[in-house]
PDB file of N, CA and C in Angstrom:
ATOM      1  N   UNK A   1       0.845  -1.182   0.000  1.00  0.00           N
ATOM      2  CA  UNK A   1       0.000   0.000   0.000  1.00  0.00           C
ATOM      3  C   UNK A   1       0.885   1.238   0.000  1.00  0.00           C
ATOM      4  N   UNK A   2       0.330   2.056  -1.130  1.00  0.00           N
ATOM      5  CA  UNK A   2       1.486   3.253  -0.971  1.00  0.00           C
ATOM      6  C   UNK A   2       0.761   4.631  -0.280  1.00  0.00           C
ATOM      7  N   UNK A   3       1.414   5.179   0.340  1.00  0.00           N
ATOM      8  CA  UNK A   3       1.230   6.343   0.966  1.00  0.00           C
ATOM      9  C   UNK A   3       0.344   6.189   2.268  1.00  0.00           C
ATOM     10  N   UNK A   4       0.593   5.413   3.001  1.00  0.00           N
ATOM     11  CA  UNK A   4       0.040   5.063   3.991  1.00  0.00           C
ATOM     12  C   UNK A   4       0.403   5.086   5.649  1.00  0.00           C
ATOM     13  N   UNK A   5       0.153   5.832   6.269  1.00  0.00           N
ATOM     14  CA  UNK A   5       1.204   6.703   7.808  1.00  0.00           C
ATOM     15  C   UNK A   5       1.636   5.078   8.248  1.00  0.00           C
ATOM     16  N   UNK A   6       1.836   5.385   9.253  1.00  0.00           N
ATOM     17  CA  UNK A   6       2.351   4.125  10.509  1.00  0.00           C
ATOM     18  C   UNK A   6       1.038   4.044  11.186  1.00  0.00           C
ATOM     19  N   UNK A   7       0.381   5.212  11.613  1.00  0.00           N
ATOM     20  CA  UNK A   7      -0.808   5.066  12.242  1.00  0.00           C
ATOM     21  C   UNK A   7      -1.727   4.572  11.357  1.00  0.00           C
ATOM     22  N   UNK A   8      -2.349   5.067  10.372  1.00  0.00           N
ATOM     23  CA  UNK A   8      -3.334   3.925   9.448  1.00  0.00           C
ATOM     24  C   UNK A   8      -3.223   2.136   9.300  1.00  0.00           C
ATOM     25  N   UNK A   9      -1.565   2.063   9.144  1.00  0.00           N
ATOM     26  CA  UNK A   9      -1.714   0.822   8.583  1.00  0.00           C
ATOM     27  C   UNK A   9      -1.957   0.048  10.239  1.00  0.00           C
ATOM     28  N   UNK A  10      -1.317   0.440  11.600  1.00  0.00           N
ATOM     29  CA  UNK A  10      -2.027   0.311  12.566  1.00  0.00           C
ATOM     30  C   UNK A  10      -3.305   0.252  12.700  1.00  0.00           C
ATOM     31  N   UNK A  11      -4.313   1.014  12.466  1.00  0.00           N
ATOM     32  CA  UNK A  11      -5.722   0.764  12.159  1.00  0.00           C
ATOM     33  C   UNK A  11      -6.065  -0.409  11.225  1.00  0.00           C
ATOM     34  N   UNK A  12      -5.450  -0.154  10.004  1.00  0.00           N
ATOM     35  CA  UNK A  12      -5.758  -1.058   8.896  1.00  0.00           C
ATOM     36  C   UNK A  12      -5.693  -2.535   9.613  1.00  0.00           C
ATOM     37  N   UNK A  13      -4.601  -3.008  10.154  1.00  0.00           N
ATOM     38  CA  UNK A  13      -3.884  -4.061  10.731  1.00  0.00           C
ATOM     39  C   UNK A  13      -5.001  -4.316  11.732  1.00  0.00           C
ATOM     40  N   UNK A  14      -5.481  -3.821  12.772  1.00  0.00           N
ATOM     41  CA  UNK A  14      -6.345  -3.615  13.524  1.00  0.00           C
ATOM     42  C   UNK A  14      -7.971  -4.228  13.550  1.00  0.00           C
ATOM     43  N   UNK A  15      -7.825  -3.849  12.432  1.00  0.00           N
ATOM     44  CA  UNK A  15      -9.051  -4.275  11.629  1.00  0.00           C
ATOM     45  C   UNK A  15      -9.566  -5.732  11.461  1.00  0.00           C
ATOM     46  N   UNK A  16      -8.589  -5.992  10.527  1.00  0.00           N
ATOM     47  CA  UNK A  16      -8.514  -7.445  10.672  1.00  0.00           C
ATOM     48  C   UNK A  16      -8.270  -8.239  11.815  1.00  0.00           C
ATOM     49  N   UNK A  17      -8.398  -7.995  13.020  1.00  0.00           N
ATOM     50  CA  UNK A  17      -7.891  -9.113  14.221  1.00  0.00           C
ATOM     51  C   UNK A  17      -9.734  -9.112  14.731  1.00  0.00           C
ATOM     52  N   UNK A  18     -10.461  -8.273  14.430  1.00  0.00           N
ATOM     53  CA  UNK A  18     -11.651  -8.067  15.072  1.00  0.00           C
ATOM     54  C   UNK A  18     -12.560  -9.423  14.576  1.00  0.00           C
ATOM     55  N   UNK A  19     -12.877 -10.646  15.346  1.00  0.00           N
ATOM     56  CA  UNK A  19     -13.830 -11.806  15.266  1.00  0.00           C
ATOM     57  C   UNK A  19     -14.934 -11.644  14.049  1.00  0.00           C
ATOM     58  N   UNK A  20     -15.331 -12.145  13.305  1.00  0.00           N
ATOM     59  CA  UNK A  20     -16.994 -12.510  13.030  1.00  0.00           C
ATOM     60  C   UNK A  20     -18.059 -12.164  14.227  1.00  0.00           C
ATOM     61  N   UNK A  21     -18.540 -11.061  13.590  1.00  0.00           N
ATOM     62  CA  UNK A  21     -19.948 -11.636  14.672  1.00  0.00           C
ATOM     63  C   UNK A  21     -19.496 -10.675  15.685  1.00  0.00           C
ATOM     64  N   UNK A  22     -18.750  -9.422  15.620  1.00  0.00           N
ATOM     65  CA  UNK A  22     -18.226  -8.822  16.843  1.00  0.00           C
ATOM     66  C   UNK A  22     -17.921  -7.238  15.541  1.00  0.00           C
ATOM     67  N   UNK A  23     -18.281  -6.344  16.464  1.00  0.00           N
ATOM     68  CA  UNK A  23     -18.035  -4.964  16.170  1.00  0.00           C
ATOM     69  C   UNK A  23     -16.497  -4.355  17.039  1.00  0.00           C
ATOM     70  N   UNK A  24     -15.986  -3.016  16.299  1.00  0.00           N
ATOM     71  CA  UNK A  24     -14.998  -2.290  17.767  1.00  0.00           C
ATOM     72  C   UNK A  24     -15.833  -0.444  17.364  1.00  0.00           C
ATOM     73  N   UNK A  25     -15.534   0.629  18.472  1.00  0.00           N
ATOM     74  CA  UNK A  25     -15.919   1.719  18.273  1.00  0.00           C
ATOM     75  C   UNK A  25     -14.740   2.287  17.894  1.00  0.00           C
ATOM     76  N   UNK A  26     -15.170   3.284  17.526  1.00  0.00           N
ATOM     77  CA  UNK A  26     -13.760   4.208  17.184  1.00  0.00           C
ATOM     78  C   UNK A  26     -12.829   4.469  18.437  1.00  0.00           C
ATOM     79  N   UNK A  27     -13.192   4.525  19.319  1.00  0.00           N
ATOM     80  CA  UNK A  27     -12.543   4.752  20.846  1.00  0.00           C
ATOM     81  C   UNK A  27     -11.899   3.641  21.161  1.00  0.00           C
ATOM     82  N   UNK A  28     -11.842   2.589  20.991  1.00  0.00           N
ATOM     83  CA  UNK A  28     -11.795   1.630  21.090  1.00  0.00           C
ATOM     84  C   UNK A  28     -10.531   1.215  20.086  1.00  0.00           C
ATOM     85  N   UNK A  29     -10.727   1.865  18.813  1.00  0.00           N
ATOM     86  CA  UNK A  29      -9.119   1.686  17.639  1.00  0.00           C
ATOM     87  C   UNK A  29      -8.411   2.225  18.434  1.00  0.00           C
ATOM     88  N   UNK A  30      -8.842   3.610  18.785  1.00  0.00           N
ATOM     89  CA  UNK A  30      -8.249   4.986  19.324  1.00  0.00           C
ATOM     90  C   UNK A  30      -7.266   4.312  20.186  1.00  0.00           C
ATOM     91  N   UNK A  31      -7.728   3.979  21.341  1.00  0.00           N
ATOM     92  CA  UNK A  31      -7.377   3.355  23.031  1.00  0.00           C
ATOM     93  C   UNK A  31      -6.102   2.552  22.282  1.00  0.00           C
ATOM     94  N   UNK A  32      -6.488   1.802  21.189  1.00  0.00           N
ATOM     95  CA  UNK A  32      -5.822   0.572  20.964  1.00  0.00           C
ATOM     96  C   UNK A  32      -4.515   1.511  20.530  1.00  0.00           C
ATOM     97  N   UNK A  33      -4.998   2.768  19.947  1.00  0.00           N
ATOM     98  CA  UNK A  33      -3.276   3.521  19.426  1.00  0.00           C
ATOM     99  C   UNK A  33      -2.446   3.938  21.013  1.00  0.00           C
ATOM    100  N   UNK A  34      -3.543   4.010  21.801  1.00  0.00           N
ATOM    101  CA  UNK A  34      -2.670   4.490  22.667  1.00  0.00           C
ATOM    102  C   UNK A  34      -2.714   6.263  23.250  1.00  0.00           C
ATOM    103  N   UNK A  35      -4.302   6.838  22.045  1.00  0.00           N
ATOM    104  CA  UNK A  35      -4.451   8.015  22.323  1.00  0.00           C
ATOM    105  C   UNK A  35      -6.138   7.915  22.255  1.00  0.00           C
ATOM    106  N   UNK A  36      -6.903   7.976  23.538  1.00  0.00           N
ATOM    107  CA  UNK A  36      -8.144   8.263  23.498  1.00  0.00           C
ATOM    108  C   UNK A  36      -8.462   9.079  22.585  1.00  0.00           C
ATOM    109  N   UNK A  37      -8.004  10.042  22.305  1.00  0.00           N
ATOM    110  CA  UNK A  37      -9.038  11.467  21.804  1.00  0.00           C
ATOM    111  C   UNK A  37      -8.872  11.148  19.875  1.00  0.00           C
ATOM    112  N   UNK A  38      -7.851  10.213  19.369  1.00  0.00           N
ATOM    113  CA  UNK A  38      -7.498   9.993  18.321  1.00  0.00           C
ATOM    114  C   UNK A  38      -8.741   9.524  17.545  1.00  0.00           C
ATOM    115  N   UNK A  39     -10.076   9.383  18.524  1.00  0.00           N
ATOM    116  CA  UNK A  39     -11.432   9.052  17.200  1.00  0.00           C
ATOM    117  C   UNK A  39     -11.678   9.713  16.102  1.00  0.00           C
ATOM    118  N   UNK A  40     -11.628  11.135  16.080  1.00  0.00           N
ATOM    119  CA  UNK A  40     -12.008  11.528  14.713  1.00  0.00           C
ATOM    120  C   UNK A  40     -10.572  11.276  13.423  1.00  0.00           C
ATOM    121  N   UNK A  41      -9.599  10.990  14.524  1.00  0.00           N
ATOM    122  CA  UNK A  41      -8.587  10.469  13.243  1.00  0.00           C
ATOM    123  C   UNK A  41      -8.786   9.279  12.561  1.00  0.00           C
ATOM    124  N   UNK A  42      -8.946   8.256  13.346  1.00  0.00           N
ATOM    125  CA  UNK A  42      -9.547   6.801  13.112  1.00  0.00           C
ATOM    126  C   UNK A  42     -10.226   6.993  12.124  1.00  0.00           C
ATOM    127  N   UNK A  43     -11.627   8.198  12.386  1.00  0.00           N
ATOM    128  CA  UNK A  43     -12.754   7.882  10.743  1.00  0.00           C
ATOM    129  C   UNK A  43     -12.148   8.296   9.977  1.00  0.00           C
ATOM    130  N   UNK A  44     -11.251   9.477   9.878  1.00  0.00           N
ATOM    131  CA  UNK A  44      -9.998   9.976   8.775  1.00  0.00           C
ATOM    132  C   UNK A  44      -9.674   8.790   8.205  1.00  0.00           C
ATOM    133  N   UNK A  45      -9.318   8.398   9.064  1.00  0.00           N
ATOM    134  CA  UNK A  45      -8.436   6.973   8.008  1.00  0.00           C
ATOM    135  C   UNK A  45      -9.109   5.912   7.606  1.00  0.00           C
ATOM    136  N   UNK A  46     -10.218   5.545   8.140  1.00  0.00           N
ATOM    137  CA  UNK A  46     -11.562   4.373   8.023  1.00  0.00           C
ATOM    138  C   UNK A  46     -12.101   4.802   6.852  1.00  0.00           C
ATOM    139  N   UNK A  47     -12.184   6.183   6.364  1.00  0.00           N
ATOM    140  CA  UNK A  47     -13.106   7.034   5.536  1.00  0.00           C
ATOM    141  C   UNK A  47     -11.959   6.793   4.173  1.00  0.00           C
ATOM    142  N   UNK A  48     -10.582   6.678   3.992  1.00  0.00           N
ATOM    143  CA  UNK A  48      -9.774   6.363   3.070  1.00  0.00           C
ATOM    144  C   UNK A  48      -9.812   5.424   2.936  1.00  0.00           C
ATOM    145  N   UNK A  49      -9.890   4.481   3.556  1.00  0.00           N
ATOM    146  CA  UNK A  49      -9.470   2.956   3.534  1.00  0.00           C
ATOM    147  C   UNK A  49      -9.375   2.782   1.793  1.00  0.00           C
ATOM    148  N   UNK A  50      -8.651   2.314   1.513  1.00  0.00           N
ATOM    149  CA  UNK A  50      -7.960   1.642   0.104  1.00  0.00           C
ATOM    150  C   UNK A  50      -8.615   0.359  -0.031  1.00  0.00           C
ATOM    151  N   UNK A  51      -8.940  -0.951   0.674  1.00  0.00           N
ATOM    152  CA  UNK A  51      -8.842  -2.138   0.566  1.00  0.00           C
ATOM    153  C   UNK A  51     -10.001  -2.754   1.526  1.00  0.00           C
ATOM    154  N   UNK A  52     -11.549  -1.832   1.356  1.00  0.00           N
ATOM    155  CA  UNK A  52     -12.345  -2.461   2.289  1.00  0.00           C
ATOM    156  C   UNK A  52     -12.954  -3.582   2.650  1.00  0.00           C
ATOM    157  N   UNK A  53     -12.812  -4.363   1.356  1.00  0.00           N
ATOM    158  CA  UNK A  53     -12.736  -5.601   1.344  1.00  0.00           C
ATOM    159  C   UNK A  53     -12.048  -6.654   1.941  1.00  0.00           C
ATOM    160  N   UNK A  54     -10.453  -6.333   2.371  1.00  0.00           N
ATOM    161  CA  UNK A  54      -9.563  -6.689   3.159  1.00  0.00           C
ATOM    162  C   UNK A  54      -9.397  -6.071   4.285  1.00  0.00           C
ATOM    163  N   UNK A  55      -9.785  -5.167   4.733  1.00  0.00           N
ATOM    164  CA  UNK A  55      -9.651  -4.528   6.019  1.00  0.00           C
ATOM    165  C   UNK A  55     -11.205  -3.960   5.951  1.00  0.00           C
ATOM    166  N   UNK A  56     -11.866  -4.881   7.037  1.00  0.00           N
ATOM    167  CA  UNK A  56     -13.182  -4.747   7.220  1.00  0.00           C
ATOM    168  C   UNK A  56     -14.034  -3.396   8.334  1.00  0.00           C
ATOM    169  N   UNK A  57     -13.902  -1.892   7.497  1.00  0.00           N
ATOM    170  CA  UNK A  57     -13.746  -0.957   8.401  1.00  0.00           C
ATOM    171  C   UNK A  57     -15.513  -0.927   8.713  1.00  0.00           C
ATOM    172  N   UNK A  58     -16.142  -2.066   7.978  1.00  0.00           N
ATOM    173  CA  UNK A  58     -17.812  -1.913   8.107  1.00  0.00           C
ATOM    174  C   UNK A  58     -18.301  -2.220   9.563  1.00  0.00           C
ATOM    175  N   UNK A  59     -16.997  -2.837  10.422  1.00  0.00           N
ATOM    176  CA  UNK A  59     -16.882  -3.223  11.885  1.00  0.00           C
ATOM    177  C   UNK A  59     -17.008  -2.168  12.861  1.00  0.00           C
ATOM    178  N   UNK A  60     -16.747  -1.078  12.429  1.00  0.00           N
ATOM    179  CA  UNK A  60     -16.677  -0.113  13.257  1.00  0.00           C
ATOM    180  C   UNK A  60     -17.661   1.185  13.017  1.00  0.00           C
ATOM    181  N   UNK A  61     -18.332   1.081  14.755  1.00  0.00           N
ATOM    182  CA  UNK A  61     -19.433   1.950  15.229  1.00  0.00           C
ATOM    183  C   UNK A  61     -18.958   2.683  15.696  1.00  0.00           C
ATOM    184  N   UNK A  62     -20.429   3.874  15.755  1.00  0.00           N
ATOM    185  CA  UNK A  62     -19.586   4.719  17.025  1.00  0.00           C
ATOM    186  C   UNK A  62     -19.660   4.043  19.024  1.00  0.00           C
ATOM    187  N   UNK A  63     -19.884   5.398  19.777  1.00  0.00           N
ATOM    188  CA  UNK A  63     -19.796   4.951  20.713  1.00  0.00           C
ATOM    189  C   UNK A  63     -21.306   4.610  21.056  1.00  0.00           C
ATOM    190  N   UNK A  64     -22.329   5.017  20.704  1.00  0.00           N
ATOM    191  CA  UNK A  64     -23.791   4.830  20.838  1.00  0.00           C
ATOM    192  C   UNK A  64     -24.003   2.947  20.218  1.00  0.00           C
ATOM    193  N   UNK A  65     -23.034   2.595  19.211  1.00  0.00           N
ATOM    194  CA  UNK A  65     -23.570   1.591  18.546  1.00  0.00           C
ATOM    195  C   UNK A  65     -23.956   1.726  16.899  1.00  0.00           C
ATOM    196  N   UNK A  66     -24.124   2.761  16.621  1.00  0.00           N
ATOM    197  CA  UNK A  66     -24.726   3.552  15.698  1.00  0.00           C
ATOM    198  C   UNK A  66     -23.580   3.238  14.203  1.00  0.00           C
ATOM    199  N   UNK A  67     -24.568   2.988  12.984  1.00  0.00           N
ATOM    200  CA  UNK A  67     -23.636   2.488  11.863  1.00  0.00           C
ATOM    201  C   UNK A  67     -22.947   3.944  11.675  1.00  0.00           C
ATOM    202  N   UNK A  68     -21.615   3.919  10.652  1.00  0.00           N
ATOM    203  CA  UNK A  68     -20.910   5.324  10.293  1.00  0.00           C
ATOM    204  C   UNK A  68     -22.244   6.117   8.764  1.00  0.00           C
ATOM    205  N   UNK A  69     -22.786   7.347   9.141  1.00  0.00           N
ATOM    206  CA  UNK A  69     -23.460   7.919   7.983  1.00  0.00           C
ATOM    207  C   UNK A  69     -22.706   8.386   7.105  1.00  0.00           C
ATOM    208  N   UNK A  70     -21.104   8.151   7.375  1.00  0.00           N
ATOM    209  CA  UNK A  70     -20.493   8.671   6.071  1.00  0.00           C
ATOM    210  C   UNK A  70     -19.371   7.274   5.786  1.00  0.00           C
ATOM    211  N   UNK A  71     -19.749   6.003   5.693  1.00  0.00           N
ATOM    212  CA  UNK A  71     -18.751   5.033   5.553  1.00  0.00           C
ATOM    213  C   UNK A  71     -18.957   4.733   4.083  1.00  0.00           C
ATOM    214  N   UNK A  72     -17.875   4.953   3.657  1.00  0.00           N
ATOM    215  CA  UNK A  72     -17.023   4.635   2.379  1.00  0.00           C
ATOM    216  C   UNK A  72     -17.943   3.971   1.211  1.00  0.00           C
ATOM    217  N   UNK A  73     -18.841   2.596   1.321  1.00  0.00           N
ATOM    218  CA  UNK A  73     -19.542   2.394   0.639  1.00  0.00           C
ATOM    219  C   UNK A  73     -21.191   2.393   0.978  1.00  0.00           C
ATOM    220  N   UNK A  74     -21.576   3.176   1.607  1.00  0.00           N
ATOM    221  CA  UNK A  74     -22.836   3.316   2.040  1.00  0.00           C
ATOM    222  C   UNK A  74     -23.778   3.212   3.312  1.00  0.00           C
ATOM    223  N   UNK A  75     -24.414   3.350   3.870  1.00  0.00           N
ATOM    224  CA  UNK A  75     -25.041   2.955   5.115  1.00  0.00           C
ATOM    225  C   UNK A  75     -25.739   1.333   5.152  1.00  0.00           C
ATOM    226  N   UNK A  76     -26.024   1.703   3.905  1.00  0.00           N
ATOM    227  CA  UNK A  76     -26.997   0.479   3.390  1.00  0.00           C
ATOM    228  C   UNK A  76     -25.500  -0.905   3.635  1.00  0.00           C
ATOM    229  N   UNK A  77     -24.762  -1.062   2.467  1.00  0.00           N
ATOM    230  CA  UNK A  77     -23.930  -1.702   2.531  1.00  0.00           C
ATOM    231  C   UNK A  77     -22.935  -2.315   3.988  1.00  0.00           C
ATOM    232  N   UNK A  78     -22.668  -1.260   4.262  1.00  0.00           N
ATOM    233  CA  UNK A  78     -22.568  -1.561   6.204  1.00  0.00           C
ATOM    234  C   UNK A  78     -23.388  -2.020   7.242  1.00  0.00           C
ATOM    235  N   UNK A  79     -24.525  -1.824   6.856  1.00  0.00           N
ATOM    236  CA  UNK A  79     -25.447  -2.757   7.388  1.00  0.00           C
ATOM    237  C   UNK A  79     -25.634  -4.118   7.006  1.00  0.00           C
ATOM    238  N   UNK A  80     -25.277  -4.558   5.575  1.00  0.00           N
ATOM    239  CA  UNK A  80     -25.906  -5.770   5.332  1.00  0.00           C
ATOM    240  C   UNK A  80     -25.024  -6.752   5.371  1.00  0.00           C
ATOM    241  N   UNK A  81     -23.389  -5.566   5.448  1.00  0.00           N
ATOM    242  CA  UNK A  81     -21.823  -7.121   5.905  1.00  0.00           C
ATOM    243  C   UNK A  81     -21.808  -7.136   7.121  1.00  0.00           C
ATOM    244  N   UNK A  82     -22.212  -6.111   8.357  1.00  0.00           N
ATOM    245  CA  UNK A  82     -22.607  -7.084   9.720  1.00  0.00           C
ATOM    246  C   UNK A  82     -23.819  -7.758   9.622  1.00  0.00           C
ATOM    247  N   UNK A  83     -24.718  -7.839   9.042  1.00  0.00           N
ATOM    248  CA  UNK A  83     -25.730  -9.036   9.399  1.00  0.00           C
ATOM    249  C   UNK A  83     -25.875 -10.292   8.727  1.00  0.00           C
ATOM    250  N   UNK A  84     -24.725  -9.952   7.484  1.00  0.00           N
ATOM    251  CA  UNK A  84     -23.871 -10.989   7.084  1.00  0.00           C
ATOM    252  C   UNK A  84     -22.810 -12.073   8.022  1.00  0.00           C
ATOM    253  N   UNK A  85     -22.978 -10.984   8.917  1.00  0.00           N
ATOM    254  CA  UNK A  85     -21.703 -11.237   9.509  1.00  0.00           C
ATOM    255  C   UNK A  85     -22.236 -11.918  10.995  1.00  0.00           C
ATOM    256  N   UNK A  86     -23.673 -11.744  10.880  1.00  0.00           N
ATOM    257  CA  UNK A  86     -24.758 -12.763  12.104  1.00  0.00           C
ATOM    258  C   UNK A  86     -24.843 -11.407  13.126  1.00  0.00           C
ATOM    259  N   UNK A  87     -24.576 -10.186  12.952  1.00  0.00           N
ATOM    260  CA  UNK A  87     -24.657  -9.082  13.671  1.00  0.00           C
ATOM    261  C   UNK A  87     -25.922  -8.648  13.528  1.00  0.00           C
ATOM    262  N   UNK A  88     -26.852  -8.354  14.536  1.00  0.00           N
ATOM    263  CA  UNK A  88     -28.445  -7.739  14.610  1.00  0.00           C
ATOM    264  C   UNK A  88     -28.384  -6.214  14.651  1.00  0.00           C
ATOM    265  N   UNK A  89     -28.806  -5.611  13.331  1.00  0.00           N
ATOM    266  CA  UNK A  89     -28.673  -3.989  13.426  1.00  0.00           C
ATOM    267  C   UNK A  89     -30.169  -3.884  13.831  1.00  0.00           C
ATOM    268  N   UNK A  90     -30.555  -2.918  14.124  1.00  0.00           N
ATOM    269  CA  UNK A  90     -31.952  -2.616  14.376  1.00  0.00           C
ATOM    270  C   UNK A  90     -31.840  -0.783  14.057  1.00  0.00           C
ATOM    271  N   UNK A  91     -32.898  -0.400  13.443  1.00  0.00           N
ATOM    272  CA  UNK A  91     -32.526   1.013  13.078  1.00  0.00           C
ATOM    273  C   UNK A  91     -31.476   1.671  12.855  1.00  0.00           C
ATOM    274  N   UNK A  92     -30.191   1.056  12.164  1.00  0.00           N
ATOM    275  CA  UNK A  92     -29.024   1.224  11.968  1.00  0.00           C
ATOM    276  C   UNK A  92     -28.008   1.569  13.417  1.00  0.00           C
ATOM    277  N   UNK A  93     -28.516   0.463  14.116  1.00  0.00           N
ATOM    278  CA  UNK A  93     -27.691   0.249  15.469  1.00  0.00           C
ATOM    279  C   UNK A  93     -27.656  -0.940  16.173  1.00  0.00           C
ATOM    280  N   UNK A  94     -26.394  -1.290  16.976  1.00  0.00           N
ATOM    281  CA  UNK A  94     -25.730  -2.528  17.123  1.00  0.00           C
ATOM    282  C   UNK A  94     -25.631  -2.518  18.196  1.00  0.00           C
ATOM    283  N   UNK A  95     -26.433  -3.913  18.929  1.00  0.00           N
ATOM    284  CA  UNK A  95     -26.549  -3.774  20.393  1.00  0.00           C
ATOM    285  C   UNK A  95     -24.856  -3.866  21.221  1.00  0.00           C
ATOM    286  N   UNK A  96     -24.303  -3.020  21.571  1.00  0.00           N
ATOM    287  CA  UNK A  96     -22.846  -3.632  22.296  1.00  0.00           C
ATOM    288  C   UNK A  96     -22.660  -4.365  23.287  1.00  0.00           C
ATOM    289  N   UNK A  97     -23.781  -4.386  23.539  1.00  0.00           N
ATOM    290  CA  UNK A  97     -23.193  -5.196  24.790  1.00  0.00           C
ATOM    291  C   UNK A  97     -23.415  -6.824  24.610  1.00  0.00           C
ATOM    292  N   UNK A  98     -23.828  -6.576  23.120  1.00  0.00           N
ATOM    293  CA  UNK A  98     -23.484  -8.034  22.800  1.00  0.00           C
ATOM    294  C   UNK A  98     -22.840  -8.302  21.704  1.00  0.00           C
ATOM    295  N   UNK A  99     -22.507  -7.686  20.387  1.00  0.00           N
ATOM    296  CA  UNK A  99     -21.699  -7.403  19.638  1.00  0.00           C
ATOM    297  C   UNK A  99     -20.594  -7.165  19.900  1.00  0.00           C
ATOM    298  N   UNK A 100     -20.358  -6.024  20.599  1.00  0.00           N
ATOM    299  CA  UNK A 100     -18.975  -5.412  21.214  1.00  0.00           C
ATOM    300  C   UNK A 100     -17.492  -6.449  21.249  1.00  0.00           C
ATOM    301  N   UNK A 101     -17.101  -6.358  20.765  1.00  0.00           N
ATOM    302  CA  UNK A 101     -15.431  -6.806  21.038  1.00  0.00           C
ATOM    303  C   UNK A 101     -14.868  -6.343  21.873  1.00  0.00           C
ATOM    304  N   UNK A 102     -14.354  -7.307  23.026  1.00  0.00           N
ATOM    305  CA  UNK A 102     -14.027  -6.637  24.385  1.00  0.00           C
ATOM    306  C   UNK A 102     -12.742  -6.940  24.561  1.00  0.00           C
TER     307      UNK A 102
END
């Protein structure tokens, strides 16, 4: 992948470790960098993603549960690879406390 920080491909990388059947929030990538407040960078880079097919950024909610209204290929589409994925959206939201990747 060309042109890609240290921190993205961290996210990118990130991405992929997250189960079937399990969501992460942006706070939650964030935490994982090591900087709480780094969420709106996370969608920065979730919102580029190059390879969404391989790095499954359709995994990631916010902190409510709530699908992304600006993810890369649609709302619609993010909804239908978690319930592909055996994930229960209900009004474009994901129960965490049972989804959640902990």
């Amino acid at each position: 992948m060309k042109n890609i920080t240290p921190t993205a491909k961290k996210v990118y990388d990130y991405l992929r470790t997250i189960p079937k059947g399990k969501v992460v929030t942006y706070g939650q990538i964030a935490e994982h960098l090591g900087n709480k407040k780094m969420c709106r960078a996370v969608g920065n880079i979730l919102h580029a993603n190059p390879l969404p097919d391989y790095y499954p950024c359709y995994k990631v909610v916010n902190a409510k549960g709530l699908l992304a209204k600006n993810f890369g290929l649609g709302i619609e589409e993010q909804k239908q690879r978690l319930e592909k994925d055996g994930i229960k959206v209900t009004d474009y939201r994901v129960d965490l406390e049972v989804f959640k990747w902990k």
